[in-house]
Protein backbone atom coordinates (compact mmCIF):
# COMPACT_ATOMS: atom_id res chain seq x y z
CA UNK A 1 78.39 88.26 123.84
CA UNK A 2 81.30 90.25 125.34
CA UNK A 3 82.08 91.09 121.85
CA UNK A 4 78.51 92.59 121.67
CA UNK A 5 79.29 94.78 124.62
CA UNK A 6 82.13 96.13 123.61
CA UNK A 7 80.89 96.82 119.93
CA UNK A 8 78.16 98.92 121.83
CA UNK A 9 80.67 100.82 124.00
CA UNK A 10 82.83 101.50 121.05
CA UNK A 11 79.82 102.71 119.34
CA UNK A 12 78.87 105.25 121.98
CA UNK A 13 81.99 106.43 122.73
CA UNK A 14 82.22 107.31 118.51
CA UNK A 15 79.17 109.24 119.15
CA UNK A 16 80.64 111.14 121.94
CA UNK A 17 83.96 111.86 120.52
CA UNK A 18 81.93 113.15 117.21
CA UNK A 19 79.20 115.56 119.69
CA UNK A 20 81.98 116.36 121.13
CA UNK A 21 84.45 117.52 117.79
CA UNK A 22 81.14 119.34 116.99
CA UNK A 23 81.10 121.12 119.86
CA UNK A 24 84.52 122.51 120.26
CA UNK A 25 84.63 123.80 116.33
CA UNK A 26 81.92 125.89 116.99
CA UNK A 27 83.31 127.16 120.56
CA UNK A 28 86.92 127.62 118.76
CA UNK A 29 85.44 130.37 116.36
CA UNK A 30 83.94 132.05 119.11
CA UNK A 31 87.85 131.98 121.01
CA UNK A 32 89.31 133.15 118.02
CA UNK A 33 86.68 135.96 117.55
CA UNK A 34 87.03 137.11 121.49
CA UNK A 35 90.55 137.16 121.74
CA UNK A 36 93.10 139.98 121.73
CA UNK A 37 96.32 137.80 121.19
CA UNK A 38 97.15 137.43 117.57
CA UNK A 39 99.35 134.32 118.12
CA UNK A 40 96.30 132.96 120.15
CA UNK A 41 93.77 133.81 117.81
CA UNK A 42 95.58 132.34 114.66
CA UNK A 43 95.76 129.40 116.73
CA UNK A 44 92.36 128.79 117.35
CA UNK A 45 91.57 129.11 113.91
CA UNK A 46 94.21 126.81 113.05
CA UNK A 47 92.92 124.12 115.35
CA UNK A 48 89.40 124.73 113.99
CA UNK A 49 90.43 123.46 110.18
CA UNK A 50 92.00 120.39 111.86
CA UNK A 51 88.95 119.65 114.17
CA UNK A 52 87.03 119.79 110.90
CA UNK A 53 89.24 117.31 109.28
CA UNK A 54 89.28 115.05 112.51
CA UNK A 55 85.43 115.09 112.07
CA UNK A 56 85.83 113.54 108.42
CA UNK A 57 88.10 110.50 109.79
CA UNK A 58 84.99 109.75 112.53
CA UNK A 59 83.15 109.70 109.62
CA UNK A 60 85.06 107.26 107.62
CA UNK A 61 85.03 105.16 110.98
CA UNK A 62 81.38 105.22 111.10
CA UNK A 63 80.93 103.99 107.28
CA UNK A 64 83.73 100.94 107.63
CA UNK A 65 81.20 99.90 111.41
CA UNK A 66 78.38 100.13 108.82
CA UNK A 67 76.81 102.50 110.96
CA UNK A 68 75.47 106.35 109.98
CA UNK A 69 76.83 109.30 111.51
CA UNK A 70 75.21 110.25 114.61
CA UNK A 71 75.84 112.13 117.62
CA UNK A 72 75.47 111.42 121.55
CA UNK A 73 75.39 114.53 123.80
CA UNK A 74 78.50 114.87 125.63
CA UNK A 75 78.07 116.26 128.98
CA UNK A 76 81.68 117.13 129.35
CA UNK A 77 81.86 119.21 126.25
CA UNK A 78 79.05 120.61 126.65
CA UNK A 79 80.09 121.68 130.37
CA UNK A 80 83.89 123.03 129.14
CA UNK A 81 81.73 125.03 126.51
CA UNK A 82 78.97 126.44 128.75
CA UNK A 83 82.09 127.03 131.09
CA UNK A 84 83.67 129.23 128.85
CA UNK A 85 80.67 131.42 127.77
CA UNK A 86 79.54 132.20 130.98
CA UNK A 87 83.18 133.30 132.47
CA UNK A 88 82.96 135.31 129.12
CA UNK A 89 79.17 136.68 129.70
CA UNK A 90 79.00 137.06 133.73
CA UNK A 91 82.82 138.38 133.77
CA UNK A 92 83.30 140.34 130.97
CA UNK A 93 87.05 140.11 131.46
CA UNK A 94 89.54 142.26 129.95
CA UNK A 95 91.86 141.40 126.53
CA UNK A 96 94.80 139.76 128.50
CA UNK A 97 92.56 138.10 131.72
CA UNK A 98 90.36 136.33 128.42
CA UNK A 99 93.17 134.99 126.55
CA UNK A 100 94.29 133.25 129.90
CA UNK A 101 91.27 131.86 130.17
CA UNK A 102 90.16 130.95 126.90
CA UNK A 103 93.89 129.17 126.54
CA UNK A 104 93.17 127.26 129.62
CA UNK A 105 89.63 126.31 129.36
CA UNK A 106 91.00 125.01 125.56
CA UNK A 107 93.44 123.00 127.16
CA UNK A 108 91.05 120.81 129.30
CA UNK A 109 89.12 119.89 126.26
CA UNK A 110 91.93 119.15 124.44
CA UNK A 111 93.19 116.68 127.62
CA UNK A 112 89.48 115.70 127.17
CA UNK A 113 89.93 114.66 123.80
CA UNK A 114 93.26 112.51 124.23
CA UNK A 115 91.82 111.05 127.12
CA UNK A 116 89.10 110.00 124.88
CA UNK A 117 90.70 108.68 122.06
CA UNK A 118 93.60 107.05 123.66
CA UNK A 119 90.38 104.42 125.23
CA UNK A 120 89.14 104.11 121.96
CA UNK A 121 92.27 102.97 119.97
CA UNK A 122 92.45 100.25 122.98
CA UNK A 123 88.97 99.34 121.67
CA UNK A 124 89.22 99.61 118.38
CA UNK A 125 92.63 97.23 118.00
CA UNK A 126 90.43 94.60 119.96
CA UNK A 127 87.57 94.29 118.19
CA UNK A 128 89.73 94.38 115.12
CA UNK A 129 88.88 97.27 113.52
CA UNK A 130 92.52 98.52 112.69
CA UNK A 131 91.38 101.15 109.70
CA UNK A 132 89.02 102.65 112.81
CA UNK A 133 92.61 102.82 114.63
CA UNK A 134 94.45 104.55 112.48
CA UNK A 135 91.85 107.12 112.29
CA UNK A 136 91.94 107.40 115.86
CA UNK A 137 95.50 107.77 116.34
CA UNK A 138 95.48 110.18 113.84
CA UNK A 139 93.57 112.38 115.89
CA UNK A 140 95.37 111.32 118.68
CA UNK A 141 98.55 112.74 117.71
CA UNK A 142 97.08 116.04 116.08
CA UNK A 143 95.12 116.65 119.97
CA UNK A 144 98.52 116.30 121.69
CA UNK A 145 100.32 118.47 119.65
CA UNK A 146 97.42 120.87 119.98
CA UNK A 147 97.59 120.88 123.75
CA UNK A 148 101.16 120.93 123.41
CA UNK A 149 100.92 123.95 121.83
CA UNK A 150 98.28 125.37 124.15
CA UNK A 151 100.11 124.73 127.05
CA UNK A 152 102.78 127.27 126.35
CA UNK A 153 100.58 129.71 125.01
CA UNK A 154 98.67 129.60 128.37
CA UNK A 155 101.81 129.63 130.11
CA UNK A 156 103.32 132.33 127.92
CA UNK A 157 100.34 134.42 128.46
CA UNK A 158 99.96 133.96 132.60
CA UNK A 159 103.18 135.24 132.67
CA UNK A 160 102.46 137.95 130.76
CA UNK A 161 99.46 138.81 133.07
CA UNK A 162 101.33 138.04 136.14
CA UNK A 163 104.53 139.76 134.94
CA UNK A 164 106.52 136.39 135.69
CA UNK A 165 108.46 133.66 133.55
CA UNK A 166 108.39 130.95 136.44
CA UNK A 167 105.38 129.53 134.36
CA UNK A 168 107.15 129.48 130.68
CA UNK A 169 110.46 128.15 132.71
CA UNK A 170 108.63 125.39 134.31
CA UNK A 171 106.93 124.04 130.86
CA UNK A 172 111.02 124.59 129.53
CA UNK A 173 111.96 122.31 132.43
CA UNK A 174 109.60 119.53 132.20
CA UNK A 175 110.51 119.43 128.69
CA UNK A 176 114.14 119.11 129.50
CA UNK A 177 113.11 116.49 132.73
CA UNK A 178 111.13 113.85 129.63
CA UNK A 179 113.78 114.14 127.60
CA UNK A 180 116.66 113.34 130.12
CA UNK A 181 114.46 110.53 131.75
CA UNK A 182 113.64 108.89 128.14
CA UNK A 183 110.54 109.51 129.00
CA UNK A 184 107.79 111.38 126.53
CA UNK A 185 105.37 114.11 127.11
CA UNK A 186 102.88 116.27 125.13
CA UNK A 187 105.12 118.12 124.59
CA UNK A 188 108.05 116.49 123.48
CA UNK A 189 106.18 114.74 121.04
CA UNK A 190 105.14 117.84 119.74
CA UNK A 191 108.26 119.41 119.52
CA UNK A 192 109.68 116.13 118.06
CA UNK A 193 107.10 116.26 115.29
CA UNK A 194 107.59 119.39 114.46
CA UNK A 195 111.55 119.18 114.33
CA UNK A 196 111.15 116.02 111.97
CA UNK A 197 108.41 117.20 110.02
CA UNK A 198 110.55 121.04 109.09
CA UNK A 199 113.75 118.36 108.56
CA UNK A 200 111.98 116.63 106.44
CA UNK A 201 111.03 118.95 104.45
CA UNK A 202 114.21 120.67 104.09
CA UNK A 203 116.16 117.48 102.96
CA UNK A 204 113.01 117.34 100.45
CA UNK A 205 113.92 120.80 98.83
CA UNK A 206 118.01 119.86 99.21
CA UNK A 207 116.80 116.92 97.09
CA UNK A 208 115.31 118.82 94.61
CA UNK A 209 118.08 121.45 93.98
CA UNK A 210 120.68 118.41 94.40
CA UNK A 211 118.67 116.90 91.07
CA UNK A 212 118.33 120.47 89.64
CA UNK A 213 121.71 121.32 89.16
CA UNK A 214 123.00 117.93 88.39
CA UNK A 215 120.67 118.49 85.27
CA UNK A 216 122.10 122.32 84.72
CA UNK A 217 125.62 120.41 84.62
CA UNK A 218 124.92 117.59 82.14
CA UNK A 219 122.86 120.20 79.91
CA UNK A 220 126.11 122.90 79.60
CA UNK A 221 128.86 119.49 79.87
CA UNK A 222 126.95 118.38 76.40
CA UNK A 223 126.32 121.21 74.40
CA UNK A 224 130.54 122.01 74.45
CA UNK A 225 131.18 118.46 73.06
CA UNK A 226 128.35 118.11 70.54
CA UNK A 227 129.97 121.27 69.42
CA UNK A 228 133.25 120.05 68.68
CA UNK A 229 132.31 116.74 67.35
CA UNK A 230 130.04 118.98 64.67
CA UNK A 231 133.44 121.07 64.18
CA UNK A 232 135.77 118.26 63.77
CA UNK A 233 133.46 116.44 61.57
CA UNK A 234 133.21 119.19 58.93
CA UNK A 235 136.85 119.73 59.45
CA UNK A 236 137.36 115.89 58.54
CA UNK A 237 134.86 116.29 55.90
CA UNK A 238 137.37 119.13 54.38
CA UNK A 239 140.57 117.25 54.24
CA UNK A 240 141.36 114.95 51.09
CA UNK A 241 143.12 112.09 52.14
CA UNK A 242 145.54 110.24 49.00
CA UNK A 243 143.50 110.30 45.73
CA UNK A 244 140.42 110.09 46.92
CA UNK A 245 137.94 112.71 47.97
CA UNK A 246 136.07 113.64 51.09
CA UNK A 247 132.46 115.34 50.79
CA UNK A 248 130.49 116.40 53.83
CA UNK A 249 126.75 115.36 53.68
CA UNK A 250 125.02 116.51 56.66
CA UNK A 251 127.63 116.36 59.26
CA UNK A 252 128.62 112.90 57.70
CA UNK A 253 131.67 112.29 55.40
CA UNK A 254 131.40 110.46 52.31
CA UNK A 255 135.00 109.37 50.90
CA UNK A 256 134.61 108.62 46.62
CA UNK A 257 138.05 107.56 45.59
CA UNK A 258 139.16 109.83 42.57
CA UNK A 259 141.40 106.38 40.92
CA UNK A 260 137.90 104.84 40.04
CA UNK A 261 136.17 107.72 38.77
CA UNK A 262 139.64 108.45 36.14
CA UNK A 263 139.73 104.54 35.32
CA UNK A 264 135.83 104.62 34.35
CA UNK A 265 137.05 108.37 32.34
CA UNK A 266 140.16 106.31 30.26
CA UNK A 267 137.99 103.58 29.60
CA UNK A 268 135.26 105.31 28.52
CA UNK A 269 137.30 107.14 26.10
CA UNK A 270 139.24 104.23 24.79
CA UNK A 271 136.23 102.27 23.40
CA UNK A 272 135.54 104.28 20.43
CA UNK A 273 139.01 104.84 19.41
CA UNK A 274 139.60 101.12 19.62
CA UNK A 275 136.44 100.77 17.30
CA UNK A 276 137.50 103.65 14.99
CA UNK A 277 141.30 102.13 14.07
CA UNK A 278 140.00 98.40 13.25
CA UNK A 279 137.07 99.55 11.28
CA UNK A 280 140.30 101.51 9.13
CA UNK A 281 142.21 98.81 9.06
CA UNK A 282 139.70 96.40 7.77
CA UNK A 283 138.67 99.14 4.61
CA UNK A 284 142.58 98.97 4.34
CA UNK A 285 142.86 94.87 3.89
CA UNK A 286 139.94 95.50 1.65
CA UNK A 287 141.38 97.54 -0.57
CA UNK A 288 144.54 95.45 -1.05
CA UNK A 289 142.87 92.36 -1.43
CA UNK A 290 140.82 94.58 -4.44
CA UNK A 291 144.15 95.59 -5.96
CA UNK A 292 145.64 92.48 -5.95
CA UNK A 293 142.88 91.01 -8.07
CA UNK A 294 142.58 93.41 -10.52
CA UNK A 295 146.43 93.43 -11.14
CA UNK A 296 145.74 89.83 -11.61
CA UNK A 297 143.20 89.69 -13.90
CA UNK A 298 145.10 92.05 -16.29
CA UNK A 299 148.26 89.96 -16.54
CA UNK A 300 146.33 87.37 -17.93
């Protein structure tokens, strides 16, 4: 039964969170359109691509509850919105007065959001729904780096207006103050993120020039010694070493020994000289033996 209950509450506070993401993309493109900082503006537009992908992993979460993709009106966005336009409409501030404002009234939805989010991970991890989590932290982390960020652009930009850095020096301070007491802020995680995620990177591209010149080595530390194995070969191939005879074939050296090849010559010629003197000498003996027996038969 509890279970139950806190399905439900998880449930509606998915369908907040996702009015809510809906809300703010469509108030961030009006920011980005009204404002007269550049940094500010880029901004905004930046944090309206990754609202738009934070809106896909609700999604996801919605499909692995079984349940369709729905939206509850949230009163608070819907308030930090209306807030906005009106200042904008009733106002009509100037360039520098609006970015203030627009920075700051940014900033309270995106302490909205973490607010939000950090509740439902609490949920999510106890009604064992740990894919749901991980979307959820995921959007976690991006919303505190994106107030992060908006904090010193509002800061930044007051003292601008004001024409005083006690503002940009404080945010410095309480930087320095989390990171001296262990403890972590917005924006030191931020900051921390971004200092990993650029060092990461650049020991990725060290990596990859490491690997490309090792292979720009080995290619020129080959080509040298194929070169001279080729040349010693063929100058192997060249020499003639006792009788017999070296031929190059194809880089390879075939010896044929030159004592064979003379043997096979002698013999060769022998054999019908052989034949020739014993064929004479037999017609010899034959002509002897003839003799004698007609010498013979005239005696008698």
């Amino acid at each position: 039964m509890r279970n139950e209950k806190a399905h439900d509450l998880f449930l509606h506070e998915m369908r907040d969170i996702y009015d809510a993401e809906h809300r703010f993309e469509e108030a961030l493109r009006t920011m980005a359109d009204n404002a007269t900082s550049r940094t500010l503006a880029d901004g905004f537009r930046r944090h309206r691509e990754v609202t738009r992908n934070q809106i896909r992993r609700l999604e996801e979460c919605f499909s692995v509850m079984d349940e369709r993709p729905s939206r509850a009106r949230c009163a608070a966005a819907e308030g930090l919105v209306s807030e906005y336009e009106a200042f904008v409409r009733n106002t009509r501030p100037d360039g520098d007065v609006h970015d203030v404002f627009a920075a700051a009234s940014a900033l309270k939805a995106e302490h909205y959001e973490v607010a939000s989010y950090a509740t439902m991970i609490d949920l999510a991890l106890r009604l064992d729904l740990e894919s749901c989590a991980v979307h959820l932290e995921h959007n976690l982390r991006e919303e505190e780096a994106t107030a992060a960020e908006l904090e010193m652009s509002a800061r930044r930009l007051g003292a601008e207006l004001t024409g005083s850095s006690a503002g940009l020096r404080g945010a410095i301070e309480t930087l320095r103050a989390g990171s001296r007491s262990g403890g972590v802020t917005a924006v030191g995680r931020a900051v921390a993120s971004q200092a990993s995620g650029a060092i990461g990177r650049l020991e990725q591209r060290g990596r990859k020039a490491a690997r490309a010149s090792s292979r720009k080595r080995t290619t020129t530390r080959k080509k040298p010694t194929t070169r001279k194995t080729t040349a010693r070969r063929t100058t192997g191939a060249r020499k003639t070493k006792g009788r017999g005879t070296t031929t190059a074939r194809r880089g390879t050296a075939t010896r044929r020994p030159a004592s064979r090849s003379k043997t096979t010559a002698r013999a060769t010629s022998r054999r019908p000289a052989s034949r020739s003197r014993t064929g004479t000498r037999r017609a010899a003996t034959r002509r002897t033996t003839a003799r004698s027996r007609s010498t013979r038969s005239r005696g008698r």
